[in-house]
C-alpha atoms as a PDB file:
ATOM      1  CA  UNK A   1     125.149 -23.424  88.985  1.00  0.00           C
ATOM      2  CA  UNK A   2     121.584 -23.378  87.315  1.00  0.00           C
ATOM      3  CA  UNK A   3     118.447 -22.893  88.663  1.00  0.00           C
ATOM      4  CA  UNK A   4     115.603 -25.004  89.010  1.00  0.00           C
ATOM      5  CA  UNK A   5     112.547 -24.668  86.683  1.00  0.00           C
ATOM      6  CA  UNK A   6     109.290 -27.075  86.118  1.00  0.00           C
ATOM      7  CA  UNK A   7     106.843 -26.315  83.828  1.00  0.00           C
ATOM      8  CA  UNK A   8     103.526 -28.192  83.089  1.00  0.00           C
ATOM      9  CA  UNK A   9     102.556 -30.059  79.903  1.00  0.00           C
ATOM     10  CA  UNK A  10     100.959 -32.353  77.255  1.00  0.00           C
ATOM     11  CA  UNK A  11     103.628 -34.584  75.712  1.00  0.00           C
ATOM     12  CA  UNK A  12     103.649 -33.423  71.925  1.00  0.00           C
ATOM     13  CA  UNK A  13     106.307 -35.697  70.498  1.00  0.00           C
ATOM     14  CA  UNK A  14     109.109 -37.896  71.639  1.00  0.00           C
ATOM     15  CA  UNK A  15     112.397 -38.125  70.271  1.00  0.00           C
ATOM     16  CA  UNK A  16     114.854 -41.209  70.023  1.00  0.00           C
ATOM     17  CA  UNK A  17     117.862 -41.622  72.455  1.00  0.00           C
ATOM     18  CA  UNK A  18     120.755 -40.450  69.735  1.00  0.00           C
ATOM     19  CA  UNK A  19     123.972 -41.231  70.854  1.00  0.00           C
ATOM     20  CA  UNK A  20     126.835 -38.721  69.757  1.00  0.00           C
ATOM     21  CA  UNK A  21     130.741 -38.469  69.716  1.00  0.00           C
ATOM     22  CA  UNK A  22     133.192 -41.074  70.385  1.00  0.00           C
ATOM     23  CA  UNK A  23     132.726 -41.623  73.735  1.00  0.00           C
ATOM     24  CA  UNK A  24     128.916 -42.560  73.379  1.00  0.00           C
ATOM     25  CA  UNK A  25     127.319 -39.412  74.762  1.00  0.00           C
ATOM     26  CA  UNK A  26     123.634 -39.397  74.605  1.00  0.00           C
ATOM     27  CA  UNK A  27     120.686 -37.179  74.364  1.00  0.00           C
ATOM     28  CA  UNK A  28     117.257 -37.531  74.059  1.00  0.00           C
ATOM     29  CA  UNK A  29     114.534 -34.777  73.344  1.00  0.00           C
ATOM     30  CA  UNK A  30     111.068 -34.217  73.813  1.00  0.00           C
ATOM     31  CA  UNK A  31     108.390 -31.068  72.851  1.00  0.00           C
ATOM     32  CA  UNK A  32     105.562 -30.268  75.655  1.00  0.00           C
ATOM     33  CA  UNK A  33     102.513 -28.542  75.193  1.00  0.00           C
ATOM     34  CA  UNK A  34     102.135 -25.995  77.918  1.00  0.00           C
ATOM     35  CA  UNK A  35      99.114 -26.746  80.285  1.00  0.00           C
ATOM     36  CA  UNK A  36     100.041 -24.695  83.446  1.00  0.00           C
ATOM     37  CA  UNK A  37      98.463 -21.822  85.464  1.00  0.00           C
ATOM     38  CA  UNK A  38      97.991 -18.459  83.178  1.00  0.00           C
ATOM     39  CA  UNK A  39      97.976 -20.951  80.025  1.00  0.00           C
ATOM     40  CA  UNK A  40      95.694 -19.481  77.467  1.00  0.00           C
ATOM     41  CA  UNK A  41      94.536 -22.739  75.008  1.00  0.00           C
ATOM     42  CA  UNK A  42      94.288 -20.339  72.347  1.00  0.00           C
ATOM     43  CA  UNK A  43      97.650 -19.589  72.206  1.00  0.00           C
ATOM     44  CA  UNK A  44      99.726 -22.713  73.029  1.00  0.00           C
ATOM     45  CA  UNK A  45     103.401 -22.799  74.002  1.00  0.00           C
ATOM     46  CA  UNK A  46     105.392 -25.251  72.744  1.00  0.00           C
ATOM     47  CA  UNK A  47     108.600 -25.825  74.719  1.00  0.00           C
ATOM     48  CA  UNK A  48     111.474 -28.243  73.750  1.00  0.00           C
ATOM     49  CA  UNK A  49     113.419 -29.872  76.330  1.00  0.00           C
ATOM     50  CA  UNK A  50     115.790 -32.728  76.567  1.00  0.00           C
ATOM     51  CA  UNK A  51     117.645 -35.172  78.529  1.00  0.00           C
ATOM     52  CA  UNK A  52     120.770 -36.317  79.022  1.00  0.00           C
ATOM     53  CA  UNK A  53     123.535 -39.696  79.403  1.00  0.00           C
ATOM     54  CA  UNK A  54     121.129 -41.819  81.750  1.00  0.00           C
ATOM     55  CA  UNK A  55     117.982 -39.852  82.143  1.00  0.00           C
ATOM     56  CA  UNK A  56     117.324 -40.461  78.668  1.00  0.00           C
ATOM     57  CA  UNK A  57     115.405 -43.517  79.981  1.00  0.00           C
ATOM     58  CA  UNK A  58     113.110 -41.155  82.036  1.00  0.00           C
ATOM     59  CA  UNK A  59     110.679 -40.808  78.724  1.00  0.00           C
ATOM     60  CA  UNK A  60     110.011 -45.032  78.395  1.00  0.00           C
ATOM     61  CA  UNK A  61     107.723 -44.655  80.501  1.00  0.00           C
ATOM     62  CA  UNK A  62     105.169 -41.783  79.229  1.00  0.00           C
ATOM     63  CA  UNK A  63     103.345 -41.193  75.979  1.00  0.00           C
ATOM     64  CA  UNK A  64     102.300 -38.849  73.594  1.00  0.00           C
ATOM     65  CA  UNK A  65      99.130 -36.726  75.083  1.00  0.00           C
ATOM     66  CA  UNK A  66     100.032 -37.753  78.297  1.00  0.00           C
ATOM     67  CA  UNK A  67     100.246 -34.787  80.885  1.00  0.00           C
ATOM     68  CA  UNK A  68     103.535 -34.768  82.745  1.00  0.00           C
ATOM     69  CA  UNK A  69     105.370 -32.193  85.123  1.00  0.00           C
ATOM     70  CA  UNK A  70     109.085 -31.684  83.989  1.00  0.00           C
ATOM     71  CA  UNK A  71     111.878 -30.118  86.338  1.00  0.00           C
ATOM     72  CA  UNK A  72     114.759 -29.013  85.138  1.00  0.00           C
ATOM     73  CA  UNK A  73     117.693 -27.116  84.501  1.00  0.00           C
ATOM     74  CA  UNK A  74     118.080 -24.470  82.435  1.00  0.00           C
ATOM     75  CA  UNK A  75     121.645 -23.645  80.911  1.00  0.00           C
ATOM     76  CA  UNK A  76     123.175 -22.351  77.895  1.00  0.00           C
ATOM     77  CA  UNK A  77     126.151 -21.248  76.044  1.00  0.00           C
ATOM     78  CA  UNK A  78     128.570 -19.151  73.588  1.00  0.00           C
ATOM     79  CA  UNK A  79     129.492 -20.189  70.200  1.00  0.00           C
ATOM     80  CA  UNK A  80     131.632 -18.481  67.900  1.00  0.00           C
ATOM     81  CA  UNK A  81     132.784 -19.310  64.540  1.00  0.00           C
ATOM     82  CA  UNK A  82     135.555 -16.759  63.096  1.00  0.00           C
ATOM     83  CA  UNK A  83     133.640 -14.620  60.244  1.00  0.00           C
ATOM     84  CA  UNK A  84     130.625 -14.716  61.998  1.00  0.00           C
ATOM     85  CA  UNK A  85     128.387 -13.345  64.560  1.00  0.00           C
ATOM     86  CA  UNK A  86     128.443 -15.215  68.200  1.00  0.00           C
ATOM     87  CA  UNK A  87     125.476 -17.232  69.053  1.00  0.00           C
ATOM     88  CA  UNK A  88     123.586 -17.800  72.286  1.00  0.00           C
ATOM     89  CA  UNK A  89     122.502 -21.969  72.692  1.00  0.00           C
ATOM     90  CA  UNK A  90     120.404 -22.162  75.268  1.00  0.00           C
ATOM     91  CA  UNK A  91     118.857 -25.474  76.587  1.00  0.00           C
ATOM     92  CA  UNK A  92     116.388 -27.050  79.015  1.00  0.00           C
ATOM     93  CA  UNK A  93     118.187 -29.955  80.590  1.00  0.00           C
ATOM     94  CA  UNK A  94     114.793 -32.469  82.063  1.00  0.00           C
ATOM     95  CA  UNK A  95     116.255 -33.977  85.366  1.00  0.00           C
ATOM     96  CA  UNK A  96     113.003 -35.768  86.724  1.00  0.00           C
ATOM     97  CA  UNK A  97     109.298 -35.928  85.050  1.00  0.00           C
ATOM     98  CA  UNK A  98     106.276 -36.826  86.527  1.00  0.00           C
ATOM     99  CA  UNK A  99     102.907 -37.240  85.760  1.00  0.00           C
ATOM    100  CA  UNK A 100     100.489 -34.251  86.819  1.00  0.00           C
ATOM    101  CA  UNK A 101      98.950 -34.769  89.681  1.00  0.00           C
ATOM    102  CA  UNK A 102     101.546 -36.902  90.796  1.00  0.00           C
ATOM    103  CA  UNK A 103     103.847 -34.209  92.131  1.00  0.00           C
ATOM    104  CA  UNK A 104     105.270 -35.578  95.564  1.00  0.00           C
ATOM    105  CA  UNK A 105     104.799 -39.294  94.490  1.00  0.00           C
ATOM    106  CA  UNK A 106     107.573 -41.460  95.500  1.00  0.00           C
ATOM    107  CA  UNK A 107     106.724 -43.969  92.378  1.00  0.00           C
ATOM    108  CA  UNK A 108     106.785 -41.059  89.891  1.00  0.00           C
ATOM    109  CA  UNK A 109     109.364 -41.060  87.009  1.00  0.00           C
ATOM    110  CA  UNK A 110     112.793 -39.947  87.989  1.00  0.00           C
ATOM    111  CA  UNK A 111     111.646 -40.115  91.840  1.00  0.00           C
ATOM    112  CA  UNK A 112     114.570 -42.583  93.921  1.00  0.00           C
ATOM    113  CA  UNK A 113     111.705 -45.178  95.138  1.00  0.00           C
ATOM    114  CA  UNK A 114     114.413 -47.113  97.099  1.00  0.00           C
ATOM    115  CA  UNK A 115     115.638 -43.934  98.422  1.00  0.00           C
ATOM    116  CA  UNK A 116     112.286 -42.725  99.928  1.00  0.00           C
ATOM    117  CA  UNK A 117     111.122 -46.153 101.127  1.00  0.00           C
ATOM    118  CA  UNK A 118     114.545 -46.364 103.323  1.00  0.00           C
ATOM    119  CA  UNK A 119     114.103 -43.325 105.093  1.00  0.00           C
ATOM    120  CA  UNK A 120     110.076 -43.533 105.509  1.00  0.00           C
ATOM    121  CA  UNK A 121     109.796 -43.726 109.316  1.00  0.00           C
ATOM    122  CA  UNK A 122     108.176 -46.980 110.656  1.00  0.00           C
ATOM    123  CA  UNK A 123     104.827 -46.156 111.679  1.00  0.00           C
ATOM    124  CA  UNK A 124     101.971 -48.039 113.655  1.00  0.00           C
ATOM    125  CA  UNK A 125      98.748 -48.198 111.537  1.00  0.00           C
ATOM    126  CA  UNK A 126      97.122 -48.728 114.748  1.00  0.00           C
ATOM    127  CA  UNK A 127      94.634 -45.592 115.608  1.00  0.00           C
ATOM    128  CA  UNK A 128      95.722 -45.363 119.573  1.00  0.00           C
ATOM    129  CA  UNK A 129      91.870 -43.567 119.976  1.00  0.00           C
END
């Protein structure tokens, strides 16, 4: 099991949904300007993430140069190809993205709206001072 990461960012570019394999597997990535705390502007970080199968629709609803929060995952594996040295893939696997600011916000991206609304208690707007 992975841990959980977020980073801060400036959307720099937005990839296409590409759909791979016979069985329809997709994958959609995305590059983010690093905006976070100890973020020197002089010497950006550009990090490429992705998503994957159904969170690929997480991204329809941001822009380029928007700022955005991303959580997610970060995995990787071996490769191996006889004649050749083994290689290390490693990826950053976007679960939920939200814009900054926003973090908390039941009506962010990713965020189960439906979810939160059913277990909100019920409570009186009425000040009882």
């Amino acid at each position: 099991m992975s841990k959980n990461f977020e980073a801060q960012g400036i959307i720099h570019s937005i990839d296409e949904t590409r759909s791979y394999g016979a069985n329809g597997f997709t994958k959609r990535e995305f590059v983010i300007k690093l905006t976070g705390d100890g973020e020197k502007p002089e010497y950006p970080n550009y990090v490429a993430l992705e998503l994957l199968k159904d969170k690929c629709a997480l991204m329809d609803a941001y822009r380029v140069g928007e700022e955005v929060v991303v959580h997610f995952n970060l995995s990787g594996r071996l490769w191996t190809k006889p004649g050749n040295p083994e290689k290390c893939f490693t990826s950053l696997q976007a679960w939920r993205i939200e814009r900054a600011g926003a973090e908390g916000s039941a009506l962010s991206a990713g965020g189960d709206y439906d979810q939160f609304a059913q277990t909100m208690p019920n409570y009186d707007d009425d000040v009882p001072f």
